[in-house]
C-alpha atoms as a PDB file:
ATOM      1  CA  UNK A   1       0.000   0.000   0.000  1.00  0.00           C
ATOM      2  CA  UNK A   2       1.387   3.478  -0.796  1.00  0.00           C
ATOM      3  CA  UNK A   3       2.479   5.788   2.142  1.00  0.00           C
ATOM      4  CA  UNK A   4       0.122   8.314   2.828  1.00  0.00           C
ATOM      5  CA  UNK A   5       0.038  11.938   2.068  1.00  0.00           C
ATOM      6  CA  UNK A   6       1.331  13.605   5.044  1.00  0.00           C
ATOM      7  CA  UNK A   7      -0.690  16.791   5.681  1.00  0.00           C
ATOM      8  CA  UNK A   8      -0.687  19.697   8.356  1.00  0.00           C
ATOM      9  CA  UNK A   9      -4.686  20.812   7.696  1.00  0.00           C
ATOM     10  CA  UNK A  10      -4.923  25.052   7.701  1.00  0.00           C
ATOM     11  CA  UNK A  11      -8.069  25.808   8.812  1.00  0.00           C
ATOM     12  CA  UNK A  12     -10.733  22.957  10.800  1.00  0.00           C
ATOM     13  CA  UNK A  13     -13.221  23.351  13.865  1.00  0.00           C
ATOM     14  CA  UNK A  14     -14.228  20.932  16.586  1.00  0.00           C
ATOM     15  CA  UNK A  15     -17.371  21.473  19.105  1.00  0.00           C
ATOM     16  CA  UNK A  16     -19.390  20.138  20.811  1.00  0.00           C
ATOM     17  CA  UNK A  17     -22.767  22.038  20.987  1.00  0.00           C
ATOM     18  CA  UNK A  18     -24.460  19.932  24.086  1.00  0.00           C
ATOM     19  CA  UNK A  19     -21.773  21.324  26.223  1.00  0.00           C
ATOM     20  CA  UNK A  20     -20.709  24.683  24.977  1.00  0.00           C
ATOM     21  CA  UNK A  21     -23.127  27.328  23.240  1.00  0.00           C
ATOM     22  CA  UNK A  22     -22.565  28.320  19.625  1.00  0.00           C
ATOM     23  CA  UNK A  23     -25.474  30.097  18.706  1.00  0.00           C
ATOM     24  CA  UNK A  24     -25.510  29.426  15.067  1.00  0.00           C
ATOM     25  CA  UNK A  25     -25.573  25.449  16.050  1.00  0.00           C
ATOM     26  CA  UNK A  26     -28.264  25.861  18.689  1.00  0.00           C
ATOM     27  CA  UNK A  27     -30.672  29.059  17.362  1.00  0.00           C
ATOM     28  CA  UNK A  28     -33.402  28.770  14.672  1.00  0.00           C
ATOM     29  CA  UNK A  29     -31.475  28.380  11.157  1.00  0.00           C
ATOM     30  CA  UNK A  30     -29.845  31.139   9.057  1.00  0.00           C
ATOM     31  CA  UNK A  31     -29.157  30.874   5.481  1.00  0.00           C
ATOM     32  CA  UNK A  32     -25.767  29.520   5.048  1.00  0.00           C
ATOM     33  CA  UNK A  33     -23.645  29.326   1.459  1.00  0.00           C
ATOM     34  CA  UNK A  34     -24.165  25.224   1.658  1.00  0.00           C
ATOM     35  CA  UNK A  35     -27.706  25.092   2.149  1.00  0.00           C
ATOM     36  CA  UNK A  36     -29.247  22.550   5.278  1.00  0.00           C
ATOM     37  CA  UNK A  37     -26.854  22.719   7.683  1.00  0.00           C
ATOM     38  CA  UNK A  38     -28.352  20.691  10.233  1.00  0.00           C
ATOM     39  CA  UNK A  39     -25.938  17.812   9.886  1.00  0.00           C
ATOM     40  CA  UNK A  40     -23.204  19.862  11.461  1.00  0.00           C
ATOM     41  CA  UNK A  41     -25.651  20.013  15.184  1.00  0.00           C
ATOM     42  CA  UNK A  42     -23.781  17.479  16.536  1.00  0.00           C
ATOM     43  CA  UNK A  43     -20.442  16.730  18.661  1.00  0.00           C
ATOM     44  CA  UNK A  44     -17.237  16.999  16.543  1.00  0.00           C
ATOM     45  CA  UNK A  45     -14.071  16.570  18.216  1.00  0.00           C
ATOM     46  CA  UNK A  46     -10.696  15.651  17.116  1.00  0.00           C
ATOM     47  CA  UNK A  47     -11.835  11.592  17.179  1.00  0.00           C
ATOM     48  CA  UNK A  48     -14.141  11.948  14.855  1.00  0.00           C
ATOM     49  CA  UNK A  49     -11.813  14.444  12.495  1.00  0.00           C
ATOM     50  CA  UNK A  50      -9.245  11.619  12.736  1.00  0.00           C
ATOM     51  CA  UNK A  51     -11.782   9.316  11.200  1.00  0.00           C
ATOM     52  CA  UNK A  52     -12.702  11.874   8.606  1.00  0.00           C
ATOM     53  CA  UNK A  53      -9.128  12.120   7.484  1.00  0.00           C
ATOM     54  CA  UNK A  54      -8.035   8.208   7.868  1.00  0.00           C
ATOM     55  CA  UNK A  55      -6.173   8.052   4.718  1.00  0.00           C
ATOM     56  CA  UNK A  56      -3.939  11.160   5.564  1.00  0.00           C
ATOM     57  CA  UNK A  57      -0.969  11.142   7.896  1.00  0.00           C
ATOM     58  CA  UNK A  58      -2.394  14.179   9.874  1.00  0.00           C
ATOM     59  CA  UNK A  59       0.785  15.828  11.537  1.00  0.00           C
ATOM     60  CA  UNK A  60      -1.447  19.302  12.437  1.00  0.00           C
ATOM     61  CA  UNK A  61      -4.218  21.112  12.134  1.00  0.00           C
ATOM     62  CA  UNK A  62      -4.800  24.840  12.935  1.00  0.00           C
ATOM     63  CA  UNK A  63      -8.190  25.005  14.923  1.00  0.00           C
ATOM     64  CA  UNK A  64     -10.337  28.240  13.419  1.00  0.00           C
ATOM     65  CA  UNK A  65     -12.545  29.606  16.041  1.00  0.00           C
ATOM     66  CA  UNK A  66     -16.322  28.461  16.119  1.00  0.00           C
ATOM     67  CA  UNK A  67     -18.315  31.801  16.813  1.00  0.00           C
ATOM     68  CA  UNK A  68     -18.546  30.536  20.182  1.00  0.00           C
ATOM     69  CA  UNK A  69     -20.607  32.330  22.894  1.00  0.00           C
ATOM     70  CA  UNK A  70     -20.427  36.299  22.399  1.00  0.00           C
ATOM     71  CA  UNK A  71     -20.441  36.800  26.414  1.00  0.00           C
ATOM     72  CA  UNK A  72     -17.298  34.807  26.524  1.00  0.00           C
ATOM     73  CA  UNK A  73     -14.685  35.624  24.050  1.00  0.00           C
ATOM     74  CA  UNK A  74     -11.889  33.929  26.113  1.00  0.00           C
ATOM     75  CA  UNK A  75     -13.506  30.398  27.329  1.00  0.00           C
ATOM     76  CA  UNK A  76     -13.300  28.976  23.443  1.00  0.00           C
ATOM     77  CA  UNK A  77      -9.558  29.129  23.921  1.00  0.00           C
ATOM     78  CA  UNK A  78      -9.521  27.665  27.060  1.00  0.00           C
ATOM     79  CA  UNK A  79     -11.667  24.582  25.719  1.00  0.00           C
ATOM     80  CA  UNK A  80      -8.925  24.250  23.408  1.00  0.00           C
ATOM     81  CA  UNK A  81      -6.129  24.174  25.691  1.00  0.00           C
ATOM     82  CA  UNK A  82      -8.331  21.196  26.987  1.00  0.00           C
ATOM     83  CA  UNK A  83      -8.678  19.524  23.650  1.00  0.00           C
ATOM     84  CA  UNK A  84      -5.165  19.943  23.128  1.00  0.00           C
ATOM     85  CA  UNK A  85      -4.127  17.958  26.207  1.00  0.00           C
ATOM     86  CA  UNK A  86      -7.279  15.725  25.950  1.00  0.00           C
ATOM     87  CA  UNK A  87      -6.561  14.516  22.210  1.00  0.00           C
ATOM     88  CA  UNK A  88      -2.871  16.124  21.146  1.00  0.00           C
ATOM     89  CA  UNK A  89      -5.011  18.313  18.137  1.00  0.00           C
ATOM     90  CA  UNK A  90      -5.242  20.799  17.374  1.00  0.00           C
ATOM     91  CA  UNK A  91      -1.251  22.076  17.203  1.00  0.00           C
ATOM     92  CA  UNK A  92      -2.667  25.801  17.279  1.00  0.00           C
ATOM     93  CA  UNK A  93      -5.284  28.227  16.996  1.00  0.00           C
ATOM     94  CA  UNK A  94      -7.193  31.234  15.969  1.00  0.00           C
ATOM     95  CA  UNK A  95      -9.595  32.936  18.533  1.00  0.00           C
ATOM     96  CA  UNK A  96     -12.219  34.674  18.170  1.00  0.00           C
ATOM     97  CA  UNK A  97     -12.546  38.668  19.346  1.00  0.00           C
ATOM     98  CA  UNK A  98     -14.800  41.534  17.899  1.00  0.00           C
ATOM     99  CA  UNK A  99     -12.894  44.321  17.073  1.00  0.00           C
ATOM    100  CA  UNK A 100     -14.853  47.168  16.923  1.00  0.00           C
ATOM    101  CA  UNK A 101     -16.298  45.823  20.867  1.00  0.00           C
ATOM    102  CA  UNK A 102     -14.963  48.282  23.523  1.00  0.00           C
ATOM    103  CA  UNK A 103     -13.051  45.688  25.105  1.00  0.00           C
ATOM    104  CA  UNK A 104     -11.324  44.595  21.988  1.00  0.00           C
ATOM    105  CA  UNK A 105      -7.841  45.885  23.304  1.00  0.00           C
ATOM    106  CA  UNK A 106      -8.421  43.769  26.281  1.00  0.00           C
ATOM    107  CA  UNK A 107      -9.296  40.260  24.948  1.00  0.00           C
ATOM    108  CA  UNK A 108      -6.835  40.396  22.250  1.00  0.00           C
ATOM    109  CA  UNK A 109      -3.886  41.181  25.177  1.00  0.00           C
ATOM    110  CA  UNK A 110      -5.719  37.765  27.202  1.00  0.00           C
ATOM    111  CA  UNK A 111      -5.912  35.805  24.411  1.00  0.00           C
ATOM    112  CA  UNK A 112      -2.395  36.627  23.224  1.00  0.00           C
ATOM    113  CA  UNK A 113      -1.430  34.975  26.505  1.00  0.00           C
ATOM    114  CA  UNK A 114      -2.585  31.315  25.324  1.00  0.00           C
ATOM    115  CA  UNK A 115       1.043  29.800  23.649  1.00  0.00           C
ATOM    116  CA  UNK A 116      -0.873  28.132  21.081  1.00  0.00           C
ATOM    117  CA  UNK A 117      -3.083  31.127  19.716  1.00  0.00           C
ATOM    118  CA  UNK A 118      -1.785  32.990  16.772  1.00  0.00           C
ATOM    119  CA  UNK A 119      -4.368  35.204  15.795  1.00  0.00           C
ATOM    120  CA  UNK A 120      -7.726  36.258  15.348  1.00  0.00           C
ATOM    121  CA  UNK A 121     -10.800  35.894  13.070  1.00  0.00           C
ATOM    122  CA  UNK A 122     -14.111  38.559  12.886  1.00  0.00           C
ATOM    123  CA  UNK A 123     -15.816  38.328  10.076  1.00  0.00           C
ATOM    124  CA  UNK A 124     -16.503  42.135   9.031  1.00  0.00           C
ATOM    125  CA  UNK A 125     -19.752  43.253   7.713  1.00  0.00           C
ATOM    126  CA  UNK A 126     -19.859  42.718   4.277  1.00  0.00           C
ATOM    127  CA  UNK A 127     -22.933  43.346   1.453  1.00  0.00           C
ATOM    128  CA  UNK A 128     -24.742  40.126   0.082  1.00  0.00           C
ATOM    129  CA  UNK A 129     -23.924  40.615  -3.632  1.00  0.00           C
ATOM    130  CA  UNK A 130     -21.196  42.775  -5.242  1.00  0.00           C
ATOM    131  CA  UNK A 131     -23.848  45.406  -5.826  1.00  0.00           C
ATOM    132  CA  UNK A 132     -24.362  45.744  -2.184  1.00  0.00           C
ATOM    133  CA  UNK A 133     -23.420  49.407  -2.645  1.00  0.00           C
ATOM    134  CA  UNK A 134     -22.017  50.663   0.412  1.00  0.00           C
ATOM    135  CA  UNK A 135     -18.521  49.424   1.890  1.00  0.00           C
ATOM    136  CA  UNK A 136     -18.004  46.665   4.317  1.00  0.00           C
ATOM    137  CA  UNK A 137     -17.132  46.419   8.139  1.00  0.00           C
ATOM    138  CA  UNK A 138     -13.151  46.938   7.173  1.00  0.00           C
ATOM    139  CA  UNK A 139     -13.773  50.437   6.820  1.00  0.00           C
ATOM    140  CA  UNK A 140     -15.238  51.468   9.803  1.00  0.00           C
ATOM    141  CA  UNK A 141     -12.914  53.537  12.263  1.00  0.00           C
ATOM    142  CA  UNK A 142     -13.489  52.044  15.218  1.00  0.00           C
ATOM    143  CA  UNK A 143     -12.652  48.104  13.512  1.00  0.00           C
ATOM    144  CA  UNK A 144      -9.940  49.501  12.300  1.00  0.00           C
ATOM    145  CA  UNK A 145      -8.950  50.673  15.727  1.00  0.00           C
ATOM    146  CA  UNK A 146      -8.895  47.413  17.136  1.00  0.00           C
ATOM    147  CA  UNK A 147      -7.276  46.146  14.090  1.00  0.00           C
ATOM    148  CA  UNK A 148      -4.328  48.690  14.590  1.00  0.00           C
ATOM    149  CA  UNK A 149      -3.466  46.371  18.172  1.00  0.00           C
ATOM    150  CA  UNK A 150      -3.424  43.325  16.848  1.00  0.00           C
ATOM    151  CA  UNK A 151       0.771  44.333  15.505  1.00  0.00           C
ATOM    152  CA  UNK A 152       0.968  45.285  19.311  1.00  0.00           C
ATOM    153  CA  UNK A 153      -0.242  41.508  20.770  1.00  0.00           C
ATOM    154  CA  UNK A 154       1.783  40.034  17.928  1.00  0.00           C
ATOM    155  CA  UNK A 155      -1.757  38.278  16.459  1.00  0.00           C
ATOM    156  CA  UNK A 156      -2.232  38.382  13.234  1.00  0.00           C
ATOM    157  CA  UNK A 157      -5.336  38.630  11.584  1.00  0.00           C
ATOM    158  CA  UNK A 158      -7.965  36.122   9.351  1.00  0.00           C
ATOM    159  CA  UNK A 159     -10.665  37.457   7.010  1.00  0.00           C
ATOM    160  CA  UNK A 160     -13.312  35.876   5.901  1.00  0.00           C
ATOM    161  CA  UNK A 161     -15.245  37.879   3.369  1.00  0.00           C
ATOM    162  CA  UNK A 162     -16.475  37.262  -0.135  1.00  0.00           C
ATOM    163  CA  UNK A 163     -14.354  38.685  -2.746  1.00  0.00           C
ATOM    164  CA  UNK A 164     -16.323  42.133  -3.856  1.00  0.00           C
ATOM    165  CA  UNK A 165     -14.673  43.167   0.013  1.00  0.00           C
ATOM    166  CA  UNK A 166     -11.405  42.396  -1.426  1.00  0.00           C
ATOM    167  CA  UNK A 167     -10.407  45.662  -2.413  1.00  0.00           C
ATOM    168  CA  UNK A 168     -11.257  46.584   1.095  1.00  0.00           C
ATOM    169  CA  UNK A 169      -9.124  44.183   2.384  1.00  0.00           C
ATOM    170  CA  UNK A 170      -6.144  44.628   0.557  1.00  0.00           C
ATOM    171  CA  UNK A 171      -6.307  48.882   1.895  1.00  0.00           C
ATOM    172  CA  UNK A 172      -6.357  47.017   5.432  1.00  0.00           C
ATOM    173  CA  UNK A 173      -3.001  45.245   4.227  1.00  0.00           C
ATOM    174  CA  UNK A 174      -1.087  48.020   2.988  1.00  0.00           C
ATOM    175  CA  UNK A 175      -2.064  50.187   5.741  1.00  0.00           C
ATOM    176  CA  UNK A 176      -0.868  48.124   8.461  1.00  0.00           C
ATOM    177  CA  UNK A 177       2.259  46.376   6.604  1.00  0.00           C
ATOM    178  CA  UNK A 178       3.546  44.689   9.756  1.00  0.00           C
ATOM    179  CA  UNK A 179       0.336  42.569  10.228  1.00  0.00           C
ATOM    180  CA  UNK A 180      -0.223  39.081   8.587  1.00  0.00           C
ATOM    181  CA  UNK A 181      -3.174  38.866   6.915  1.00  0.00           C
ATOM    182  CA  UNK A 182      -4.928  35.536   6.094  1.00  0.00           C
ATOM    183  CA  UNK A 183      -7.800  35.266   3.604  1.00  0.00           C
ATOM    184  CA  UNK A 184     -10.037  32.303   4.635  1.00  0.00           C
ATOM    185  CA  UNK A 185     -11.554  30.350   1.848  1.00  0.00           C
ATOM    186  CA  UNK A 186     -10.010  32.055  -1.679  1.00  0.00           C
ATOM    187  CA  UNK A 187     -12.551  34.850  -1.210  1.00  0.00           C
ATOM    188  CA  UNK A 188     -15.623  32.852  -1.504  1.00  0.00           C
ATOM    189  CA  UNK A 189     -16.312  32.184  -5.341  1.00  0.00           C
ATOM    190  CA  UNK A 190     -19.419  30.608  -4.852  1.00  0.00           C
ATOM    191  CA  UNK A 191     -20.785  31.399  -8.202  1.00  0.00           C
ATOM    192  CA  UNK A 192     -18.454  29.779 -11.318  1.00  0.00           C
ATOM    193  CA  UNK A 193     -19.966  31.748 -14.208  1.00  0.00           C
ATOM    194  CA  UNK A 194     -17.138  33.451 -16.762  1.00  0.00           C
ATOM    195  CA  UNK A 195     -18.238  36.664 -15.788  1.00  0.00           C
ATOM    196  CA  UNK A 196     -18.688  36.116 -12.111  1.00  0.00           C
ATOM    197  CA  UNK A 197     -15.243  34.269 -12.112  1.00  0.00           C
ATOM    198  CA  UNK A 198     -12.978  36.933 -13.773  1.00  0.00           C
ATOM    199  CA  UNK A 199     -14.552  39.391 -11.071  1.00  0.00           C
ATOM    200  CA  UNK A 200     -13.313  36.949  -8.603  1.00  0.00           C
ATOM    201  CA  UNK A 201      -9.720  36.643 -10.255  1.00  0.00           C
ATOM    202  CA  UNK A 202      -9.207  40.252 -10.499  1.00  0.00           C
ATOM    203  CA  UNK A 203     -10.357  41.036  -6.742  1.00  0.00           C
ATOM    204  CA  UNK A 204      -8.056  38.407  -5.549  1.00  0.00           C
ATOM    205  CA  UNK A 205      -4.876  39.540  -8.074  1.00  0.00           C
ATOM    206  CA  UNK A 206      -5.625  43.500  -5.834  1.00  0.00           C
ATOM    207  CA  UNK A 207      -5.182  41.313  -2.858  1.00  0.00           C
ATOM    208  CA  UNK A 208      -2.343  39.158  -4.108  1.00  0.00           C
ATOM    209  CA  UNK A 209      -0.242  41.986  -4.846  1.00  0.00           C
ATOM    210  CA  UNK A 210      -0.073  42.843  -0.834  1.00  0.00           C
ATOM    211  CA  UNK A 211       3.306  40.816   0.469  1.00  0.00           C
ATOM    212  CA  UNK A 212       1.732  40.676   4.143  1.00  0.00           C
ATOM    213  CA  UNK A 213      -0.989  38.361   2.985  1.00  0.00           C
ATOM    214  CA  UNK A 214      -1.325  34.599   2.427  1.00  0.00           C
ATOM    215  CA  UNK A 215      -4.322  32.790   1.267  1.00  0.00           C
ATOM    216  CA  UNK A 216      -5.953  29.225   2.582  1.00  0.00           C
ATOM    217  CA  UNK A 217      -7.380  27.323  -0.391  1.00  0.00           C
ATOM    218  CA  UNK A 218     -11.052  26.206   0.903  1.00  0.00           C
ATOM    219  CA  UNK A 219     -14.052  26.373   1.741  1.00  0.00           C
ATOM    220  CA  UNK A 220     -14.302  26.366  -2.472  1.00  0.00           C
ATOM    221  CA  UNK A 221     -17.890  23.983  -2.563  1.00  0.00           C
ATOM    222  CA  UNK A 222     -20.490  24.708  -5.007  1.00  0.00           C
ATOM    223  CA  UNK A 223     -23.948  25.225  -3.718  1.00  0.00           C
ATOM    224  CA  UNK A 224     -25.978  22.037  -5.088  1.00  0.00           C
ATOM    225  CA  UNK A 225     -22.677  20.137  -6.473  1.00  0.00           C
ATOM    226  CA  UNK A 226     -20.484  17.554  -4.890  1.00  0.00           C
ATOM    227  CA  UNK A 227     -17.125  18.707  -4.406  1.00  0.00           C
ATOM    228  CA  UNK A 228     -14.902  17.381  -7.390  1.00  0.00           C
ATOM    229  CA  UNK A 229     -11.703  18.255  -8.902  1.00  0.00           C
ATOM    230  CA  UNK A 230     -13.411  19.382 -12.102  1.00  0.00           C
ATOM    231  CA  UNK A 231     -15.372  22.010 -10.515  1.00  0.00           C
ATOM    232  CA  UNK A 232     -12.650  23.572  -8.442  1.00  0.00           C
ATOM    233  CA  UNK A 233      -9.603  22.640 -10.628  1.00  0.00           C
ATOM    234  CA  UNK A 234      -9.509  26.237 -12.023  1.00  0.00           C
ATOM    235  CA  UNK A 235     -10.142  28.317  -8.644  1.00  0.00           C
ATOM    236  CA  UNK A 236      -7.042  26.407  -6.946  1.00  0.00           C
ATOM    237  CA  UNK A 237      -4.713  26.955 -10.191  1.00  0.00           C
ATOM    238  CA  UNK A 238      -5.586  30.205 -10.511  1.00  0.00           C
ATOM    239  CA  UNK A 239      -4.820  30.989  -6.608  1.00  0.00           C
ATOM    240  CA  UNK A 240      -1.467  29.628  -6.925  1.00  0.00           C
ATOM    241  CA  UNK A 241      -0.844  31.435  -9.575  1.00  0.00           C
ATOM    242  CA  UNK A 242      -1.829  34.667  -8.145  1.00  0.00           C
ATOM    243  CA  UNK A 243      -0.445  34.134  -4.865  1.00  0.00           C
ATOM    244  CA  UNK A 244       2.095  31.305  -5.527  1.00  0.00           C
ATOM    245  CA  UNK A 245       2.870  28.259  -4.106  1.00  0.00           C
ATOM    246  CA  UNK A 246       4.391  29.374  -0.860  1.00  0.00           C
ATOM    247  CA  UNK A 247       1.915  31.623  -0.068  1.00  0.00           C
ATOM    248  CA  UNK A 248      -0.763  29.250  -0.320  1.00  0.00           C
ATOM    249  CA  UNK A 249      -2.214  26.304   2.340  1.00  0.00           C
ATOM    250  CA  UNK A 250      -4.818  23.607   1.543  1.00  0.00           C
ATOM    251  CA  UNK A 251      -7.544  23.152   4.457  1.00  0.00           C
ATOM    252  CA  UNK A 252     -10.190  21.183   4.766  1.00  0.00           C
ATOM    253  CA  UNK A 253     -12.505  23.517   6.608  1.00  0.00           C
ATOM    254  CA  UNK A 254     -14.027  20.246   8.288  1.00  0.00           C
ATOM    255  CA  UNK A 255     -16.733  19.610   9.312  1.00  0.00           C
ATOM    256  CA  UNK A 256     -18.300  22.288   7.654  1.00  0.00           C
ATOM    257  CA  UNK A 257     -17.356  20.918   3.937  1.00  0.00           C
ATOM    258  CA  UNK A 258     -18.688  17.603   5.036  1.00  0.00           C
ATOM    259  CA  UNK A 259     -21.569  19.199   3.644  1.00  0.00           C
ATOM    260  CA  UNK A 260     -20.757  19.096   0.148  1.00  0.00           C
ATOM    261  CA  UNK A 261     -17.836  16.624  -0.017  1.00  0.00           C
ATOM    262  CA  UNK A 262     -16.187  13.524   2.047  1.00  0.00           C
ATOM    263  CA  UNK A 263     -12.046  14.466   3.475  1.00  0.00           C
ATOM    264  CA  UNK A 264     -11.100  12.014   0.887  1.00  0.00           C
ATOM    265  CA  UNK A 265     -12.953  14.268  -1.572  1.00  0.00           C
ATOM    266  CA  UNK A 266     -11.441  17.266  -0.419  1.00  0.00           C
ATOM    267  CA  UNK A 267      -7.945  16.350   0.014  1.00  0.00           C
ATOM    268  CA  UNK A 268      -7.628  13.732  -3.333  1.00  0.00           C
ATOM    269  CA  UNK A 269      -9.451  16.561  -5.480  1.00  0.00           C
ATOM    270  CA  UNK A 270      -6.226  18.676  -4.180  1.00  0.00           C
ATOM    271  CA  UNK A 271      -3.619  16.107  -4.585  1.00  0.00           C
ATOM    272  CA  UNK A 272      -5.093  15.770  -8.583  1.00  0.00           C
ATOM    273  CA  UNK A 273      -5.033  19.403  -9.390  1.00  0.00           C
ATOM    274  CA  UNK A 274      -1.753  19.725  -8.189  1.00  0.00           C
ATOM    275  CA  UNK A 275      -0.032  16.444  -9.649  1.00  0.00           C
ATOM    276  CA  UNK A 276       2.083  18.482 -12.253  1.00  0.00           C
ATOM    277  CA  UNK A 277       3.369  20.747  -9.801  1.00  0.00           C
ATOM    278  CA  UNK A 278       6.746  20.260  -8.247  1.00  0.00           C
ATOM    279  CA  UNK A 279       7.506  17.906  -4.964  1.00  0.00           C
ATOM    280  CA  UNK A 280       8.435  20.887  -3.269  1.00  0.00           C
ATOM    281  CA  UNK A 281       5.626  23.276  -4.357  1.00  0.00           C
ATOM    282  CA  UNK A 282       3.311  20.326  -2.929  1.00  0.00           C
ATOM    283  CA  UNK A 283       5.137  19.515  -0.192  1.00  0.00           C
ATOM    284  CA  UNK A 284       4.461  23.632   0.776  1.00  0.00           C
ATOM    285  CA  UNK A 285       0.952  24.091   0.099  1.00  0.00           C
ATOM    286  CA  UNK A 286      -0.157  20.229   2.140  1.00  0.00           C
ATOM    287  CA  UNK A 287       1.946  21.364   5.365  1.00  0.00           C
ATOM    288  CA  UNK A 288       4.717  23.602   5.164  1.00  0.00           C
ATOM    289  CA  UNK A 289       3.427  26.924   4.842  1.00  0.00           C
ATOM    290  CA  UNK A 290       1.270  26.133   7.481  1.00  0.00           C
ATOM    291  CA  UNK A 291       3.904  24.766   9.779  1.00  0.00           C
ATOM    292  CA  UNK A 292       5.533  28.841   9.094  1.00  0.00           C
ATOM    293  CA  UNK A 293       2.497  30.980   8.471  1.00  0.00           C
ATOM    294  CA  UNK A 294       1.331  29.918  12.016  1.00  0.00           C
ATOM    295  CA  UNK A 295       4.450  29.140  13.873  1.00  0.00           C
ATOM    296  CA  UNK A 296       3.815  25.505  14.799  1.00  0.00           C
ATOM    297  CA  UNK A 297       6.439  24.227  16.977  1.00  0.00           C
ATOM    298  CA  UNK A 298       8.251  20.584  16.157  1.00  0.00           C
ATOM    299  CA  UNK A 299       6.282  19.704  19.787  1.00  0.00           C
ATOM    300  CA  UNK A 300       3.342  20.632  18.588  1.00  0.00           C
ATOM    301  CA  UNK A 301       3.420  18.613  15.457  1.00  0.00           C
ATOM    302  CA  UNK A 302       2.537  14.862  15.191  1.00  0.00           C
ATOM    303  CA  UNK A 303       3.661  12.003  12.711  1.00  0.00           C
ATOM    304  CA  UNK A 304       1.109   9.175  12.852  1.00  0.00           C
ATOM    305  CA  UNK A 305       3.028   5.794  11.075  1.00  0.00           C
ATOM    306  CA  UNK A 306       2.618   5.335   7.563  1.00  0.00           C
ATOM    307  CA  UNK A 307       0.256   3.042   5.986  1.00  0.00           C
END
């Protein structure tokens, strides 16, 4: 049997929603980019990811935060210092804090105190289509405010936003050089028409052009399709080619994509479209960038045996 592909997974979640409150798991349904969502109201925990991702040699995974209870922005970090001594996963993390709150300043100086946190993700307010017409949360003074500390608690920042915000985002990047900058799930090109596409591609080339920010390919599912390497072969070239190789991560944004596609789906749709690239450029984009973007330490990292 071949060895299996070793990979250090960029951006997953565990929860458990009997036990700890995550409103959008427990409150009446929203409308969410993947349709019923009702499969994901249910304990996931870094067993069940290991079973998910059986035929990978998992040796990390960065845990994204969960939009975990508003009234307490610092107990999702400690439930994964638990996890992390409970299971050995995840290797590090992203918190959660809201940065135009007042006490912005304050949470990101406590949560900078956790050795395994490395930044922070709020989504920013953002218009439904790109003819939304007015500008999203990244402009606001007072986001940008708590933005400006995140150089001073040495966090750096993910963005999750679809891709007419990009522009937004990439005037967040150049004015505060000395922050990292992570864009969660290529911009969000939900819709693959020609037209809609080349938007996509030229919002993400503004972006690309900003040194201080790397990219995590997924999240890429198509409303209504299973997730194949056809459909998303020319999203993840095009990424690389705007942001190359070592700029670039492959996640598996589990268990949320279990909605549109199994791990194997996911990962071997990945491993396909990438194929002519080189050993190294591969090696990079399934674990190495990650293992530098977020500063995993060798002690943090785990090699299950080959196959």
């Amino acid at each position: 049997m071949p060895q299996r592909l070793t990979i250090v997974d960029a951006h997953q979640h565990f929860w458990d929603p009997q036990r700890n409150y995550h409103p959008w798991l427990a409150d009446k349904p929203v409308t969410f980019r993947y349709g019923d969502y009702s499969a994901l109201k249910r304990r996931y925990l870094p067993d069940d990811y290991l079973k998910d991702a059986r035929n990978y040699r998992v040796a990390g995974t960065v845990y994204i935060e969960t939009e975990w209870d508003p009234r307490d922005p610092v107990g999702e970090m400690r439930y994964v210092a638990k996890l992390r001594q409970d299971f050995g996963y995840p290797s590090v993390a992203i918190a959660q804090a809201w940065l135009d709150r007042a006490d912005a300043i304050a949470v990101l100086e406590q949560l900078a105190t956790f050795p395994f946190v490395r930044g922070i993700r709020h989504k920013p307010r953002a218009n439904a289509t790109p003819r939304g017409g007015t500008s999203g949360g990244m402009t606001d003074a007072k986001w940008r405010e708590g933005y400006a500390a995140l150089a001073r608690t040495g966090l750096h920042f993910e963005l999750q936003t679809p891709w007419w915000h990009l522009h937004e985002a990439a005037d967040l990047a150049r004015a505060f050089p000395d922050t990292r900058m992570v864009l969660n799930h290529t911009g969000l090109p939900a819709e693959r028409s020609p037209g809609k596409l080349a938007a996509w591609r030229g919002a993400m080339q503004t972006l690309a052009a900003c040194p201080n920010v790397a990219v995590k390919i997924s999240g890429i599912g198509v409303p209504g399709s299973p997730w194949s390497a056809d459909n998303n072969r020319a999203v993840v070239l095009t990424v690389i080619e705007l942001f190359g190789p070592h700029r670039c991560m492959f996640a598996s944004n589990f268990p949320v994509d279990s909605l549109c596609g199994s791990f194997d789906d996911i990962y071997g749709g990945f491993d396909a479209i990438t194929r002519d690239l080189t050993a190294h450029e591969r090696q990079a984009m399934f674990g190495e960038n990650a293992i530098r973007i977020y500063a995993i330490p060798p002690g943090a990292l785990r090699a299950p045996p080959a196959a």
